[in-house]
Protein backbone atom coordinates (compact mmCIF):
# COMPACT_ATOMS: atom_id res chain seq x y z
CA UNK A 1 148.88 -50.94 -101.13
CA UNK A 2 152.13 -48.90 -100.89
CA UNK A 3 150.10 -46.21 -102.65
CA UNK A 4 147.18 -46.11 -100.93
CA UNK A 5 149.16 -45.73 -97.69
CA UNK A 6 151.96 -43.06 -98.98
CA UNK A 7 148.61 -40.71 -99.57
CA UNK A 8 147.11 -41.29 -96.37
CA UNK A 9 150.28 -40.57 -94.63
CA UNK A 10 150.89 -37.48 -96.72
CA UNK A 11 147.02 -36.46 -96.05
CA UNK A 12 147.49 -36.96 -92.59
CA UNK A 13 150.78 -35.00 -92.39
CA UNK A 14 148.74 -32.22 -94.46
CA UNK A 15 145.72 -32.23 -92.33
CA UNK A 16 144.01 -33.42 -95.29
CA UNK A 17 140.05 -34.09 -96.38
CA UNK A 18 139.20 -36.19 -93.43
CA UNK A 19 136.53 -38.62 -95.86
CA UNK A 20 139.53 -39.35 -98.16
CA UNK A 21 141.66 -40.18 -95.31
CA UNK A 22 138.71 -42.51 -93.90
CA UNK A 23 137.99 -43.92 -97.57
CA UNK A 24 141.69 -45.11 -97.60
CA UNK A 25 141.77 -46.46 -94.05
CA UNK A 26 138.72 -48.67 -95.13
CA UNK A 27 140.59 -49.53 -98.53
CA UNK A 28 144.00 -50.23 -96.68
CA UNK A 29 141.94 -52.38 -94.17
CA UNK A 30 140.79 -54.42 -97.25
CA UNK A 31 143.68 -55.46 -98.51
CA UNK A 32 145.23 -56.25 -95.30
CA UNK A 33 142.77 -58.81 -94.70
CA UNK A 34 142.81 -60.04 -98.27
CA UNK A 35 146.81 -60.59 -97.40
CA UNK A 36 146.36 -62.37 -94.48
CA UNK A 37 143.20 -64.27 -95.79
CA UNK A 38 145.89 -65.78 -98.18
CA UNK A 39 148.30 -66.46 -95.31
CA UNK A 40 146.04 -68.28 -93.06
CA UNK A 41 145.02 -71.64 -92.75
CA UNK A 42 141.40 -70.58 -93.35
CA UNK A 43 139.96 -74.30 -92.95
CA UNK A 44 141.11 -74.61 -89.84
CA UNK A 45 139.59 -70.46 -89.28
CA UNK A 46 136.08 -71.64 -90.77
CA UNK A 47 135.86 -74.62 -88.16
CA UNK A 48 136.97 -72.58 -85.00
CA UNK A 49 134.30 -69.92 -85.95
CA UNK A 50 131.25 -72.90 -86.21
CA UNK A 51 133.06 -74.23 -82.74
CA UNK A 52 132.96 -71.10 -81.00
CA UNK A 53 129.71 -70.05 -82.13
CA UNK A 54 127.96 -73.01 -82.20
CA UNK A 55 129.53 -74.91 -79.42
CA UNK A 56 130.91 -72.61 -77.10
CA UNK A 57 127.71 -70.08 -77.63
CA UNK A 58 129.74 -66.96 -78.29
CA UNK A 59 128.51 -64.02 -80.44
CA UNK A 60 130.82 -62.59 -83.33
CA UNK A 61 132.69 -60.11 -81.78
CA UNK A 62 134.08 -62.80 -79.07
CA UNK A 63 134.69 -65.22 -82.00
CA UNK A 64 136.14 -62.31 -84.03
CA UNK A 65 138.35 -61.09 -81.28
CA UNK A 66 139.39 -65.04 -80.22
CA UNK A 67 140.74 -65.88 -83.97
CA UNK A 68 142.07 -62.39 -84.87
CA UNK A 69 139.20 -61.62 -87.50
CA UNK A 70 136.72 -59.07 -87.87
CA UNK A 71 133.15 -59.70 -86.65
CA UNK A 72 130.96 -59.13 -89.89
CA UNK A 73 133.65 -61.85 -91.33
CA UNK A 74 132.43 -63.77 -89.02
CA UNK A 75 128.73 -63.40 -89.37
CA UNK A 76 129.64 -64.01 -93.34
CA UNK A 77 131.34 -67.08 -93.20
CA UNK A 78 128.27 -68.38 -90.80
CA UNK A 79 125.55 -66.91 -93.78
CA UNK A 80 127.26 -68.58 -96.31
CA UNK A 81 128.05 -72.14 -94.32
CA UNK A 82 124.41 -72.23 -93.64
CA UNK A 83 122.74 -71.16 -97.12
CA UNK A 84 125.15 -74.06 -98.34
CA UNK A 85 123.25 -76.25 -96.04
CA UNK A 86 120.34 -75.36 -97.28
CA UNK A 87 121.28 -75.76 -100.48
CA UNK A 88 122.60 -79.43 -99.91
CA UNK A 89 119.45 -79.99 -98.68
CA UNK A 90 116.50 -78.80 -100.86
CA UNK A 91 115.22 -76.15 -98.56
CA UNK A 92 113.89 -72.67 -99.95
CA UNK A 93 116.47 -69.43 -98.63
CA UNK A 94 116.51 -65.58 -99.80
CA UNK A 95 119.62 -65.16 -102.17
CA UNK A 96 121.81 -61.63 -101.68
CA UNK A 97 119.56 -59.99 -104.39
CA UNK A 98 116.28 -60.95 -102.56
CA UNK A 99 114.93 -63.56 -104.25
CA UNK A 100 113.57 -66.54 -102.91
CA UNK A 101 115.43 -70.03 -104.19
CA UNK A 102 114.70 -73.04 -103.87
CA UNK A 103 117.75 -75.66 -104.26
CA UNK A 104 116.89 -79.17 -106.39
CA UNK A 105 119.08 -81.42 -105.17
CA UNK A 106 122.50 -81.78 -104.02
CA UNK A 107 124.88 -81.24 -106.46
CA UNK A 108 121.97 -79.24 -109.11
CA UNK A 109 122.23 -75.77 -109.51
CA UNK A 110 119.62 -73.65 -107.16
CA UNK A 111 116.51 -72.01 -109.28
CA UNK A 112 115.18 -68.44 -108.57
CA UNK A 113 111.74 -68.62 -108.06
C-alpha cells in the first residue's frame, strides 16, 4: 500500500496521467477497506445494516454513511444475506454468472439449472 501511495503522491506532485492517478485512488481505496474490514467487528456491521435497512427503512447511502461503510458494500452484504436465504430455503435465484439455481435443501450444495 506504501507503494501504491508513494506513486500517486509523486504523480500528483508531477501533474501526472490523471487515469493512473484515479486507477490508484480506486486501488488505495481497496485496500483501505480490506484493512479496516479486518479491524471491525463485522457481525455486529452485518446486523446494523439488516436493522437499518430493514427496520428503520433507510436506503444504502444512509446506512453506508450511519456505520462508516460504503453504499454498494452495503447493497452487497444485503444480495448475499438474501441469496443465502434463498438458498436455506429451496427457492430458485440468478447466480453472479446469470444462471438460474435452484438450492436442494439446506445444507446441499445449489445446482445450476
Amino acid at each position: 500500500m506504501d507503494g501504491l501511495c508513494n506513486e500517486l503522491v509523486a504523480l500528483k506532485a508531477a501533474g501526472g496521467d490523471p487515469a493512473r492517478q484515479r486507477v490508484l485512488e480506486v486501488q488505495i481505496e481497496a485496500l483501505d477497506t480490506q484493512v479496516r474490514m479486518a479491524q471491525e467487528n463485522w457481525p455486529a456491521v452485518t446486523l446494523a445494516i439488516v436493522y437499518r435497512s430493514y427496520n428503520l427503512h433507510e436506503n444504502s447511502c444512509e446506512v453506508a454513511q450511519a456505520l462508516s461503510v460504503k453504499p454498494p458494500h452495503v447493497r452487497q452484504v444485503l444480495a448475499r444475506l438474501n441469496q443465502a436465504w434463498k438458498r436455506m430455503n429451496g427457492i430458485p435465484y440468478i447466480d453472479r454468472h446469470g444462471r438460474m439455481v435452484t438450492a436442494r435443501a439446506v445444507g446441499s450444495q445449489a445446482q445450476a439449472s
